[in-house]
PDB file of N, CA and C in Angstrom:
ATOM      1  N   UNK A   1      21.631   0.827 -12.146  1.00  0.00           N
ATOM      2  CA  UNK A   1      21.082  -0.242 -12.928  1.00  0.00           C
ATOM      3  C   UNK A   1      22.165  -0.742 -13.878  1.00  0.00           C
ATOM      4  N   UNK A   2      22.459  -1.606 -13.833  1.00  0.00           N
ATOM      5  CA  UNK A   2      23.295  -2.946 -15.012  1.00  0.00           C
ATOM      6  C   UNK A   2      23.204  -2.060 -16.276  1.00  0.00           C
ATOM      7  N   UNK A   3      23.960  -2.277 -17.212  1.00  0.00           N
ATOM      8  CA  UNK A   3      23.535  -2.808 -18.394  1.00  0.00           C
ATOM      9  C   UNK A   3      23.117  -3.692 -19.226  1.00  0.00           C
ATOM     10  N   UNK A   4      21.676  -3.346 -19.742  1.00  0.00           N
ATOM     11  CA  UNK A   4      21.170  -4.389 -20.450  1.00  0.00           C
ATOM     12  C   UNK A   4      19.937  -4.952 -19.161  1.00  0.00           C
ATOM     13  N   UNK A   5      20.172  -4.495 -18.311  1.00  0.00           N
ATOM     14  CA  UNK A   5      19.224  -5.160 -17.228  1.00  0.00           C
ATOM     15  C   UNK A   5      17.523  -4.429 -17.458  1.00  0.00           C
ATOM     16  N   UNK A   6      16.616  -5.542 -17.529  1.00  0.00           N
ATOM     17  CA  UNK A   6      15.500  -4.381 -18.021  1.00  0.00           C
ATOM     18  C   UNK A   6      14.943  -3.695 -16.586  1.00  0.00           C
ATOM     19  N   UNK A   7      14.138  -2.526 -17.412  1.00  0.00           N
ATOM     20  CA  UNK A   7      13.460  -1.758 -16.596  1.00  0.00           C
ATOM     21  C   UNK A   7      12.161  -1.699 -16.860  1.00  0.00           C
ATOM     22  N   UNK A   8      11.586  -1.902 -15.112  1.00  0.00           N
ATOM     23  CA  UNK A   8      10.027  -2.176 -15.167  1.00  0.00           C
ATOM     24  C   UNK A   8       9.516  -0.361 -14.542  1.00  0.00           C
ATOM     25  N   UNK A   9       8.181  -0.398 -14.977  1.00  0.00           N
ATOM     26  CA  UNK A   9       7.439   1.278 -14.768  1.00  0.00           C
ATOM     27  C   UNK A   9       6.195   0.904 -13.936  1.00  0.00           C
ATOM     28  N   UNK A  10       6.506   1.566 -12.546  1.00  0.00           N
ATOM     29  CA  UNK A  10       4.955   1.780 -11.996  1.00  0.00           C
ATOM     30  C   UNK A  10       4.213   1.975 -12.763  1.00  0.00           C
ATOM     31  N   UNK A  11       2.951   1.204 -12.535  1.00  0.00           N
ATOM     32  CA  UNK A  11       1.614   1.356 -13.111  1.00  0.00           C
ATOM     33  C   UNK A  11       1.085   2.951 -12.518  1.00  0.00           C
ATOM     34  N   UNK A  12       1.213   3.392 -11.274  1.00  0.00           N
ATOM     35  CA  UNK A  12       0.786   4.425 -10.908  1.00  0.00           C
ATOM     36  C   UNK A  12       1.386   5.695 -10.773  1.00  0.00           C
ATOM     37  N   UNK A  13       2.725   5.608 -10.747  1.00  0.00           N
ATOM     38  CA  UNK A  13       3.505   6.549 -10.671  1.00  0.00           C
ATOM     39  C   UNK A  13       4.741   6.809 -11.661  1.00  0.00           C
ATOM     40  N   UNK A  14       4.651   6.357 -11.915  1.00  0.00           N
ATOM     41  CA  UNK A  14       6.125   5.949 -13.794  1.00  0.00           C
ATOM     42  C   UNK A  14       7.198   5.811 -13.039  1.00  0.00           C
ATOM     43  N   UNK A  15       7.486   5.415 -11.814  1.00  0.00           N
ATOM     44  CA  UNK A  15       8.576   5.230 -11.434  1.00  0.00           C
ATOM     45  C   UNK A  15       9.756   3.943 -11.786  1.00  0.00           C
ATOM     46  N   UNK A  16      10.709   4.184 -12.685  1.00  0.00           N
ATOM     47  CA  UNK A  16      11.282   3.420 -13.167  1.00  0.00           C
ATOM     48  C   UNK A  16      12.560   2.342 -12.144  1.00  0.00           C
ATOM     49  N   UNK A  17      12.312   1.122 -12.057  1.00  0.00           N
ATOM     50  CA  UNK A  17      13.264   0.396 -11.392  1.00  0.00           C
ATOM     51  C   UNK A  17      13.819  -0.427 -11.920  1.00  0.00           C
ATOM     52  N   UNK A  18      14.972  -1.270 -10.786  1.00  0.00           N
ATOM     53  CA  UNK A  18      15.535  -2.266 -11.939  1.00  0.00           C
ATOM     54  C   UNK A  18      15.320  -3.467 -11.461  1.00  0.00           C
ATOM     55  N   UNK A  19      14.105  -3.889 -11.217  1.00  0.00           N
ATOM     56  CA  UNK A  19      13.607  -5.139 -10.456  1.00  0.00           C
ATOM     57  C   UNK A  19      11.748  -5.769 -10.841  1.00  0.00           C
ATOM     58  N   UNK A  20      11.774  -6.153 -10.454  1.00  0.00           N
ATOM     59  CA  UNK A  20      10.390  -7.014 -11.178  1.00  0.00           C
ATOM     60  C   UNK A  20       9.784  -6.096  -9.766  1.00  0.00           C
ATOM     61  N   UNK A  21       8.723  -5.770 -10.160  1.00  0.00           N
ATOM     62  CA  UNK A  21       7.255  -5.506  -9.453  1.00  0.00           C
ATOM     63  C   UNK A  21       6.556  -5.966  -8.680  1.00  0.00           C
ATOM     64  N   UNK A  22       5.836  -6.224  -7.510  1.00  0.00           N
ATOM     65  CA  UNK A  22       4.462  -6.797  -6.953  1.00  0.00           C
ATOM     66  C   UNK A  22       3.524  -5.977  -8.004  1.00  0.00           C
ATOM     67  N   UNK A  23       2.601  -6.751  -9.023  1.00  0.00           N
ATOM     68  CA  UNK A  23       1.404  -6.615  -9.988  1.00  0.00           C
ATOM     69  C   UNK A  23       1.751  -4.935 -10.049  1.00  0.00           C
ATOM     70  N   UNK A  24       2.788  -5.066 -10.812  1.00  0.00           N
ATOM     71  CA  UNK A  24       3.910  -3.757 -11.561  1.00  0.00           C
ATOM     72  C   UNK A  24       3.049  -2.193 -10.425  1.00  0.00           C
ATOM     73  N   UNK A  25       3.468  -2.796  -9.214  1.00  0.00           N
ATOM     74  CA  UNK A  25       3.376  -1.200  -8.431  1.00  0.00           C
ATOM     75  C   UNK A  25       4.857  -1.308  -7.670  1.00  0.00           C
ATOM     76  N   UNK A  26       5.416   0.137  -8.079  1.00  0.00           N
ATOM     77  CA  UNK A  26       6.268   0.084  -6.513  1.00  0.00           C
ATOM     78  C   UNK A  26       6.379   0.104  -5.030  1.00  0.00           C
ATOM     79  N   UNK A  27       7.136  -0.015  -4.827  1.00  0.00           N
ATOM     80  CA  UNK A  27       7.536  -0.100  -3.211  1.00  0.00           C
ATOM     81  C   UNK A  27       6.659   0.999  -2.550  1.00  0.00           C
ATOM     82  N   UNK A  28       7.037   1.950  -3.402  1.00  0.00           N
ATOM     83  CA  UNK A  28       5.817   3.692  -2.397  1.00  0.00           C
ATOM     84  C   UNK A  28       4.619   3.047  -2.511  1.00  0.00           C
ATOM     85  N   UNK A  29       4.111   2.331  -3.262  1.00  0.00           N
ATOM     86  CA  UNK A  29       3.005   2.256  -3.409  1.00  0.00           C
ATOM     87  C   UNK A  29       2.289   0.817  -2.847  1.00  0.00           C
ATOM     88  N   UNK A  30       2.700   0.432  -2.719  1.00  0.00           N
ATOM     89  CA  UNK A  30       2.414  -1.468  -2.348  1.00  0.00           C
ATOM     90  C   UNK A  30       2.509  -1.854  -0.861  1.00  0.00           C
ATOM     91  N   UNK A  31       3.168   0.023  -0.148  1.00  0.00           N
ATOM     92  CA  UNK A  31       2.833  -0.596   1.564  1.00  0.00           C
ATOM     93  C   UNK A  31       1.751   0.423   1.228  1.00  0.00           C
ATOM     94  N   UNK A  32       0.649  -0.682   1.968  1.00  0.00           N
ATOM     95  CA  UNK A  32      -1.065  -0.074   2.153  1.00  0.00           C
ATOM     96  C   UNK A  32      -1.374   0.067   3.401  1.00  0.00           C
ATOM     97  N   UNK A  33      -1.712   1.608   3.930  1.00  0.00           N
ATOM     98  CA  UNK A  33      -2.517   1.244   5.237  1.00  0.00           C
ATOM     99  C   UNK A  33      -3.777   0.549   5.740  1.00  0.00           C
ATOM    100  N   UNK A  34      -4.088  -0.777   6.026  1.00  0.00           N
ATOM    101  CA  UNK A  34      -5.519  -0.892   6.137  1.00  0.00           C
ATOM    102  C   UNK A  34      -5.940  -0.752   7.863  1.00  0.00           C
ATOM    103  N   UNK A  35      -7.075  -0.431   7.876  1.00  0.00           N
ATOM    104  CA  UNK A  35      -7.892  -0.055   9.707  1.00  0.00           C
ATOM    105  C   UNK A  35      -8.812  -1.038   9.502  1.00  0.00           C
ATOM    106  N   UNK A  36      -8.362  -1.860  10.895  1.00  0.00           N
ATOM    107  CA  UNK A  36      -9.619  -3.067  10.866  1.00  0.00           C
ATOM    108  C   UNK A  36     -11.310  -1.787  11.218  1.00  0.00           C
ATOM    109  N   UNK A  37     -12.186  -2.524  10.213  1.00  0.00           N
ATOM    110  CA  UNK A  37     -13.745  -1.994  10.371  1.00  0.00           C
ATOM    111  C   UNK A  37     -14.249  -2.059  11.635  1.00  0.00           C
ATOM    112  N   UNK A  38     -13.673  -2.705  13.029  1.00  0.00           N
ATOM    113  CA  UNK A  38     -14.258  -2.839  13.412  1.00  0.00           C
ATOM    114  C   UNK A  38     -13.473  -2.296  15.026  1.00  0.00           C
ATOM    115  N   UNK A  39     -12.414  -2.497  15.072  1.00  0.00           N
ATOM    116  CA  UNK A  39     -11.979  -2.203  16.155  1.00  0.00           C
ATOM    117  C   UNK A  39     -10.355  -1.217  15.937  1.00  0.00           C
ATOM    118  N   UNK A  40     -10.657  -0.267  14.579  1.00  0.00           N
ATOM    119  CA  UNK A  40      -9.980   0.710  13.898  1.00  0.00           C
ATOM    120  C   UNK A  40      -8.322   0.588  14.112  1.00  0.00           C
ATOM    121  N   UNK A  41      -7.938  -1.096  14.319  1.00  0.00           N
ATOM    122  CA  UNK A  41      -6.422  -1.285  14.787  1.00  0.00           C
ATOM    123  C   UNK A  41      -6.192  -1.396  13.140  1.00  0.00           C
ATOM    124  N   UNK A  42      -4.509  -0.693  12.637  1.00  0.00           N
ATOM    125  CA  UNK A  42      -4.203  -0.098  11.958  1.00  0.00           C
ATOM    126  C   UNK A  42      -2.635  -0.653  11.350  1.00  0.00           C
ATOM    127  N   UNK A  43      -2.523  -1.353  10.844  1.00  0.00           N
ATOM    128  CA  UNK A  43      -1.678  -1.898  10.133  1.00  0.00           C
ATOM    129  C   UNK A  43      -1.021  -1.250   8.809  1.00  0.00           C
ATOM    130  N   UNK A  44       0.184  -1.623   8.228  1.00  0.00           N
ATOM    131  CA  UNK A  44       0.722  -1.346   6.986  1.00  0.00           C
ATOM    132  C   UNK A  44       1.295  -2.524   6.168  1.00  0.00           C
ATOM    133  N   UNK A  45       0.790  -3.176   5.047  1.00  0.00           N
ATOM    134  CA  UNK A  45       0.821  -3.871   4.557  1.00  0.00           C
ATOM    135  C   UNK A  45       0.556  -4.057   2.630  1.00  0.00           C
ATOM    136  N   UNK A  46       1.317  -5.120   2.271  1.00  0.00           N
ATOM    137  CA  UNK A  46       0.815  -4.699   0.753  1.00  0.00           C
ATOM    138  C   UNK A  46      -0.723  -5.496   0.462  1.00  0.00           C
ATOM    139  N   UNK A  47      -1.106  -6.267   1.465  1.00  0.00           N
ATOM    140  CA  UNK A  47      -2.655  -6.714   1.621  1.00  0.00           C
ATOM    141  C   UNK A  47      -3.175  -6.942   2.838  1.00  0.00           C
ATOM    142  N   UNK A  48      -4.056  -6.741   2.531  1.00  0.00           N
ATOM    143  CA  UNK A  48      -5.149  -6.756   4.447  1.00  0.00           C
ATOM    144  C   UNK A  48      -5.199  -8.361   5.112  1.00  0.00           C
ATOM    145  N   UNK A  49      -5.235  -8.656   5.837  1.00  0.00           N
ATOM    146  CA  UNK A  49      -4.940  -9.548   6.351  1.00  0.00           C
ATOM    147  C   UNK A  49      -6.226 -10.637   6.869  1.00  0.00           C
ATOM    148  N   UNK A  50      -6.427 -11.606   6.832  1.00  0.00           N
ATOM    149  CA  UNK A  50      -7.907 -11.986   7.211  1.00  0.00           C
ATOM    150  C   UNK A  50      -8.842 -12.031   8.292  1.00  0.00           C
ATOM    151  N   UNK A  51      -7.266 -12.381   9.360  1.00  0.00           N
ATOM    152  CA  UNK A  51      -7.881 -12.259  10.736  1.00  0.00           C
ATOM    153  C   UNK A  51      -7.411 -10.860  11.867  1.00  0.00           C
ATOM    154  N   UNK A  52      -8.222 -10.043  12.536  1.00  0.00           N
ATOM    155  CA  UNK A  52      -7.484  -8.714  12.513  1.00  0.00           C
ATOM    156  C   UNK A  52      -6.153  -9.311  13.950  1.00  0.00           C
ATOM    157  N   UNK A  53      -5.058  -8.812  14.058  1.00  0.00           N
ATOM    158  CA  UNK A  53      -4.629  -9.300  15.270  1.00  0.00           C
ATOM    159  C   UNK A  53      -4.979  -8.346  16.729  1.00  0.00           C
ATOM    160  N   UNK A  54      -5.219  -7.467  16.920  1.00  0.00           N
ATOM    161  CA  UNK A  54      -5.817  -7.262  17.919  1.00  0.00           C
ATOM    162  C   UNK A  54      -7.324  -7.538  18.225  1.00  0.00           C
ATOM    163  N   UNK A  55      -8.507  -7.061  17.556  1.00  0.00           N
ATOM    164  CA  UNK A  55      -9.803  -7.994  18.182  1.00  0.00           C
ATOM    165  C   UNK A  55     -10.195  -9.514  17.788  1.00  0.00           C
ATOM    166  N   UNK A  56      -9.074  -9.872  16.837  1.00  0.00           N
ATOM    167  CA  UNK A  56      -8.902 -11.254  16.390  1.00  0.00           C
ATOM    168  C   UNK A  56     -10.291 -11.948  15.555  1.00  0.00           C
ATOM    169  N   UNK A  57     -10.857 -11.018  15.021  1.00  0.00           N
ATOM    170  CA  UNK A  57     -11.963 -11.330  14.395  1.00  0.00           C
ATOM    171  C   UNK A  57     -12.237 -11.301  12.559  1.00  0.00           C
ATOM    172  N   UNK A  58     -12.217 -11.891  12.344  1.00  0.00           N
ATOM    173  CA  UNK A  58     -12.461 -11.577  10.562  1.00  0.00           C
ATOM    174  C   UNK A  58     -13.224 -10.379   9.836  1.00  0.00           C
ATOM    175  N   UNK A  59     -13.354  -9.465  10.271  1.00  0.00           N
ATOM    176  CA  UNK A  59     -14.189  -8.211  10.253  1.00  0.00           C
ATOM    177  C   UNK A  59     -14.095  -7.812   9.075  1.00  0.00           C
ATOM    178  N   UNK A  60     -12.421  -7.535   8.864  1.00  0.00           N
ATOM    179  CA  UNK A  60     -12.445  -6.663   7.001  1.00  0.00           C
ATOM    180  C   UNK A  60     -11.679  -5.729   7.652  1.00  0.00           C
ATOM    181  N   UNK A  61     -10.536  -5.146   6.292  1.00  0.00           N
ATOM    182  CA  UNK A  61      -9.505  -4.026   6.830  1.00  0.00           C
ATOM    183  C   UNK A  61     -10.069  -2.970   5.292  1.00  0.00           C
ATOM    184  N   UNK A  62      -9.963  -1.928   5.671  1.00  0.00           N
ATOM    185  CA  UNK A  62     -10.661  -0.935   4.605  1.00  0.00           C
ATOM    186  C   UNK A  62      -9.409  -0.384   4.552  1.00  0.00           C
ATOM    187  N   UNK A  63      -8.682   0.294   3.018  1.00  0.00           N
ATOM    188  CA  UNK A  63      -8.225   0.848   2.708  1.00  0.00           C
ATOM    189  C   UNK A  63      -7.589   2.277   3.124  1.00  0.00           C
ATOM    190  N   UNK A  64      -7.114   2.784   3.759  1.00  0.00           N
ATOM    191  CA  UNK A  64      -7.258   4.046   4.430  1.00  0.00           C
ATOM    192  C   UNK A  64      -5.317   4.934   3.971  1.00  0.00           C
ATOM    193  N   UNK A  65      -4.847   4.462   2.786  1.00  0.00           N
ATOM    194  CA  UNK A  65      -3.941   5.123   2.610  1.00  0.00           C
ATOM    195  C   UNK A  65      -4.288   6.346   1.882  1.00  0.00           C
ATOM    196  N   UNK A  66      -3.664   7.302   1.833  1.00  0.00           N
ATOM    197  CA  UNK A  66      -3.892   8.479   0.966  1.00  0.00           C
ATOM    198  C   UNK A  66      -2.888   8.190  -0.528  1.00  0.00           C
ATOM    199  N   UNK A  67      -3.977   8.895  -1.540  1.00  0.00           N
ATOM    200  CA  UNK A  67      -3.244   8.474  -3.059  1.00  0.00           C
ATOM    201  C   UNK A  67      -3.344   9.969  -3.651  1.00  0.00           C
ATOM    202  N   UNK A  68      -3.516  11.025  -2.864  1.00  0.00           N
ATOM    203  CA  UNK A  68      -3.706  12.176  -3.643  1.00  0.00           C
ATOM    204  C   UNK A  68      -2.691  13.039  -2.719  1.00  0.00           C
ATOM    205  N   UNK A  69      -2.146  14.462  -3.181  1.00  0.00           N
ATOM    206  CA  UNK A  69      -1.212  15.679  -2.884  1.00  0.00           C
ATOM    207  C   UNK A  69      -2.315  16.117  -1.753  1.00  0.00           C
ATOM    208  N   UNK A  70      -3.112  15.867  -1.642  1.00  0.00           N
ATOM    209  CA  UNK A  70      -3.991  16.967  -0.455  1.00  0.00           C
ATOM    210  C   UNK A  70      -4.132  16.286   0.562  1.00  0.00           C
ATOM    211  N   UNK A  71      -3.758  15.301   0.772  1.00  0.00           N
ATOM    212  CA  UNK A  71      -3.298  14.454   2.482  1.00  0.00           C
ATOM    213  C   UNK A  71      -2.329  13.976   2.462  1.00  0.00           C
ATOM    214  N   UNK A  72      -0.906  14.573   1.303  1.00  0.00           N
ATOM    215  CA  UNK A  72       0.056  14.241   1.928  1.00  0.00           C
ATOM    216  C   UNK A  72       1.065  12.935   0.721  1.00  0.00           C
ATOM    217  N   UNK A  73      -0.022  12.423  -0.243  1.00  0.00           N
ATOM    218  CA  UNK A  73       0.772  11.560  -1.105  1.00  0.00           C
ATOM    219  C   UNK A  73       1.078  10.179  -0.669  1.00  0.00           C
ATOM    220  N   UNK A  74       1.248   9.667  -1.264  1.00  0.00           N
ATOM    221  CA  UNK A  74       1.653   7.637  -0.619  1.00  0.00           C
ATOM    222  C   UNK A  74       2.639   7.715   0.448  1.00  0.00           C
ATOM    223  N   UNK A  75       2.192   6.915   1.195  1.00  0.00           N
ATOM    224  CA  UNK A  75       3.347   6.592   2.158  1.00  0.00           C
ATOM    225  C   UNK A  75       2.080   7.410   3.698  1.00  0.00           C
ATOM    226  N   UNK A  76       1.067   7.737   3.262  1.00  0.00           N
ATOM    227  CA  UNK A  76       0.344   8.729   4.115  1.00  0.00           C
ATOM    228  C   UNK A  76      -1.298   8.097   4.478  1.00  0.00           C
ATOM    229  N   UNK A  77      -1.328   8.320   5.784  1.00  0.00           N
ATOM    230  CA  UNK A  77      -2.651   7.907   6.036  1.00  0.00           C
ATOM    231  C   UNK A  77      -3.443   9.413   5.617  1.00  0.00           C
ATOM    232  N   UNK A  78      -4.999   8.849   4.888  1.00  0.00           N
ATOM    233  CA  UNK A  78      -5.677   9.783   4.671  1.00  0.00           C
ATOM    234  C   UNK A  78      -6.334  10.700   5.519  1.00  0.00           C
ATOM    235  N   UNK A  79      -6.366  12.062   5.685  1.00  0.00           N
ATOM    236  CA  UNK A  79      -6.904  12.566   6.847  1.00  0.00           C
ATOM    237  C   UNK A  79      -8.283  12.226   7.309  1.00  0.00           C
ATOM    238  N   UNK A  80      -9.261  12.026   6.004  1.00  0.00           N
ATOM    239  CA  UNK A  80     -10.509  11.559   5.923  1.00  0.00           C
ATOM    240  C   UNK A  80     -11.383  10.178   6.692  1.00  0.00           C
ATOM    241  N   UNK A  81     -10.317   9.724   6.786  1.00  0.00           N
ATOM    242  CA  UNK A  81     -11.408   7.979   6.799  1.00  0.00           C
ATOM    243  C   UNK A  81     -10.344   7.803   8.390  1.00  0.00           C
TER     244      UNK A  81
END
């Protein structure tokens, strides 16, 4: 990091960088796994997308990354869902 260059802090993890934020989360944290609801195709993204591309339907992508040490930490699909 520069000098004098500021430093921004994950909201979720205090991880300190030397770059502006997506809505102050980092990089570990801002690729999201979502599973379309309906035909469980499985993407990584920092938002769900509207139309799914494999059953091509507007269904809804549910959240399915893991945010806790017991499946593994960000960057991890949850064993659960």
């Amino acid at each position: 990091m520069k000098k004098g260059q500021e430093k921004y802090v994950c909201a979720l993890c205090d991880q300190t960088v030397g770059g502006k934020l997506e809505g102050d989360i980092c990089p570990i944290w801002s690729m999201t796994y979502w599973k379309c609801y309906k035909c469980e195709f499985l993407i990584r993204a920092p938002k769900p997308l509207d139309v799914c591309p494999k059953c091509g339907e507007n269904c809804g992508f549910i959240d399915v990354t893991c945010y806790t040490p017991e499946c593994g930490g960000p960057g991890q699909i949850g064993s659960r869902l």
